[in-house]
C-alpha atoms as a PDB file:
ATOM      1  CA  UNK A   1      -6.425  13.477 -10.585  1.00  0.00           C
ATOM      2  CA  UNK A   2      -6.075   9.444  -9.745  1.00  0.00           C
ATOM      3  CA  UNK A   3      -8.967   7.283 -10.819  1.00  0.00           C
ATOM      4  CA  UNK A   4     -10.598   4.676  -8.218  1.00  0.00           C
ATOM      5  CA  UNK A   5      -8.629   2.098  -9.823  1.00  0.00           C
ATOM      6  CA  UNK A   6      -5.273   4.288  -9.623  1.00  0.00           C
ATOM      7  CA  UNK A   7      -6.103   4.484  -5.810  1.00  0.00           C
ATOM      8  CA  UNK A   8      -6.608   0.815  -5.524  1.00  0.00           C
ATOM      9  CA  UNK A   9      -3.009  -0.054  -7.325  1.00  0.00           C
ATOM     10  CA  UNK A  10      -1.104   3.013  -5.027  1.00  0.00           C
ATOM     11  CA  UNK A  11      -2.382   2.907  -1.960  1.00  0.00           C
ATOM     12  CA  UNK A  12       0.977   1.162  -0.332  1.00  0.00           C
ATOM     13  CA  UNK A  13       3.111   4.103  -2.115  1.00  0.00           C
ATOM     14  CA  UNK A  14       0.568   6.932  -0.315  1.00  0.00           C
ATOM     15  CA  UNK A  15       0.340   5.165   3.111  1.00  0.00           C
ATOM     16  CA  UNK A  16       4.391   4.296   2.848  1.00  0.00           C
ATOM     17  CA  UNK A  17       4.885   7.749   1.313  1.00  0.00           C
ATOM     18  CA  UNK A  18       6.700   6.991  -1.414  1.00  0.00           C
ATOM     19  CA  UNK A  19       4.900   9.362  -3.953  1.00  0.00           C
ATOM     20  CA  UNK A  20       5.942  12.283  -5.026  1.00  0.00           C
ATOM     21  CA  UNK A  21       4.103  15.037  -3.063  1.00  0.00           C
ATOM     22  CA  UNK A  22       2.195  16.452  -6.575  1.00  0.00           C
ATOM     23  CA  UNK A  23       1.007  12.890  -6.855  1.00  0.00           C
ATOM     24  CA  UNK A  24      -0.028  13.037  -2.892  1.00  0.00           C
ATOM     25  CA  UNK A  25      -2.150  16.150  -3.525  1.00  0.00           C
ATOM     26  CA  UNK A  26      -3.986  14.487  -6.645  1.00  0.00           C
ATOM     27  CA  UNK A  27      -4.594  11.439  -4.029  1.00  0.00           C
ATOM     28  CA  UNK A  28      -5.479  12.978  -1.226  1.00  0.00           C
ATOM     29  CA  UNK A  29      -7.943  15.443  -3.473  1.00  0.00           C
ATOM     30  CA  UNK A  30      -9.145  12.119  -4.872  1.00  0.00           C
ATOM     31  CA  UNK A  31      -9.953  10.435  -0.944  1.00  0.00           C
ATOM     32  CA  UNK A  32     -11.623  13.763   0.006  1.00  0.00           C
ATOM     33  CA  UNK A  33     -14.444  13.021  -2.990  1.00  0.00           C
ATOM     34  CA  UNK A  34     -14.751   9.562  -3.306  1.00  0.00           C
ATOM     35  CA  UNK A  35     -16.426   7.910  -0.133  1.00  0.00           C
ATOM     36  CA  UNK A  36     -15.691   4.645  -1.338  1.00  0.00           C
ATOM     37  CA  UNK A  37     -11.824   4.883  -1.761  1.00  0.00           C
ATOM     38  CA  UNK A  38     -11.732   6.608   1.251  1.00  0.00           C
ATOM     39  CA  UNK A  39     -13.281   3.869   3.150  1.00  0.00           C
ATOM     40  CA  UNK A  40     -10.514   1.503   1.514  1.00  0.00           C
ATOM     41  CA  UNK A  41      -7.964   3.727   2.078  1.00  0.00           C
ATOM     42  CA  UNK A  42      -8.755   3.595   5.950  1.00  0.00           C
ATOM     43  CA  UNK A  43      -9.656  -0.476   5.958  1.00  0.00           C
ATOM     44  CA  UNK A  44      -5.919  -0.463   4.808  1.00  0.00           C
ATOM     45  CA  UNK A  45      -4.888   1.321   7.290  1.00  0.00           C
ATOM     46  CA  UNK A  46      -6.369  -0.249  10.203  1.00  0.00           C
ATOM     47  CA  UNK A  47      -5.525  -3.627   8.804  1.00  0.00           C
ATOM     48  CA  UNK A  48      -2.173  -2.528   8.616  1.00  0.00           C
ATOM     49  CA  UNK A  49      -2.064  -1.427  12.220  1.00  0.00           C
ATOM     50  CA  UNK A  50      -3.931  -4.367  13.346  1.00  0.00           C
ATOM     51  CA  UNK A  51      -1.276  -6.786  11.745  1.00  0.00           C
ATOM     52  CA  UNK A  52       1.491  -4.329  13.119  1.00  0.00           C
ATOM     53  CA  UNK A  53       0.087  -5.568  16.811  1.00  0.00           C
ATOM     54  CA  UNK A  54       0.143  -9.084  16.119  1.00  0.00           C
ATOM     55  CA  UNK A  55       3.466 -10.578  17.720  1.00  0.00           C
ATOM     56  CA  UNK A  56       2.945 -13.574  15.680  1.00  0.00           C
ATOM     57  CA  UNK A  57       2.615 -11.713  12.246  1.00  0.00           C
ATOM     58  CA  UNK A  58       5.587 -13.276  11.145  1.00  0.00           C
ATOM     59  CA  UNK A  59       6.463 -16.962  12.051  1.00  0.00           C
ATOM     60  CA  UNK A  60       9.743 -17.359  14.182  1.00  0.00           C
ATOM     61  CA  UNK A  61      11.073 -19.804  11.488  1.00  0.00           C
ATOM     62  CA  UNK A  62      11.433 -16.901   8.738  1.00  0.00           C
ATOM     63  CA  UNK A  63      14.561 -15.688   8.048  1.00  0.00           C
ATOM     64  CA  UNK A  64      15.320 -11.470   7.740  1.00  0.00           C
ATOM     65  CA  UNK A  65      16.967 -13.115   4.251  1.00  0.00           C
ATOM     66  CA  UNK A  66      13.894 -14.497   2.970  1.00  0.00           C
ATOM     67  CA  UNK A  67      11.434 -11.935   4.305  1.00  0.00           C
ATOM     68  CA  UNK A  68      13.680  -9.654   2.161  1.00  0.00           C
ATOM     69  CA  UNK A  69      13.621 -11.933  -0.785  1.00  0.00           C
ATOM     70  CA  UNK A  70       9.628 -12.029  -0.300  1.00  0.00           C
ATOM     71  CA  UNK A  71       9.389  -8.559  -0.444  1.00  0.00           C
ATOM     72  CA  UNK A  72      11.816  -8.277  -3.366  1.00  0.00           C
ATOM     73  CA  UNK A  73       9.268 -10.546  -4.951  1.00  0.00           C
ATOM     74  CA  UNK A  74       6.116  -8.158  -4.371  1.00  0.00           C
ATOM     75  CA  UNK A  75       8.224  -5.463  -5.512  1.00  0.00           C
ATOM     76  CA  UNK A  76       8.914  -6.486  -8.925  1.00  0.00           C
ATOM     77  CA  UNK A  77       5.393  -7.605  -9.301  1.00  0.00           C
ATOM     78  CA  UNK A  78       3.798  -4.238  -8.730  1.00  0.00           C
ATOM     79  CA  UNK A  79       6.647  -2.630 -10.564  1.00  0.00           C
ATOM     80  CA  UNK A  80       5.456  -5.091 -13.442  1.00  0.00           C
ATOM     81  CA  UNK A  81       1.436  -4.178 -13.390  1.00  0.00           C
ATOM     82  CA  UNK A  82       2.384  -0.862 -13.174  1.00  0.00           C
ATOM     83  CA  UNK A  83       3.988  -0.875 -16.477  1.00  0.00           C
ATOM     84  CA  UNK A  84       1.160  -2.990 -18.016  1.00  0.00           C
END
């Protein structure tokens, strides 16, 4: 099973659903025990929805080119803590 940390660095993957589904059990076993991941877990969520809402999330002046470059970027960051 996931520790609290574990939650904390894959909570993106779960919510996106990008983990493997033996992975998603261990998780979502995890979130049923631990109060205080859960509570994270949602805070995520609803800050995710509330930014969803927001028609100015994402200034006019950025390009689909660099918002993809931007989230190239995050990518290979997480890819690179995940290793470490």
């Amino acid at each position: 099973m996931p520790s609290c940390k574990d939650i904390t660095n894959h909570t993106s993957e779960y919510l996106d659903r990008h983990m493997p589904w033996h992975k998603r059990i261990g998780y979502w076993l995890h979130l049923l025990m631990c109060v205080h991941c859960k509570r994270y877990v949602d805070q995520l969520k609803l800050t995710i929805s509330t930014i969803g809402r927001t028609q100015d999330a994402t200034p006019p002046d950025v390009s689909d080119e660099q918002i993809k470059d931007i989230s190239k970027c995050l990518q290979e960051q997480m890819a690179k803590t995940d290793r470490e």
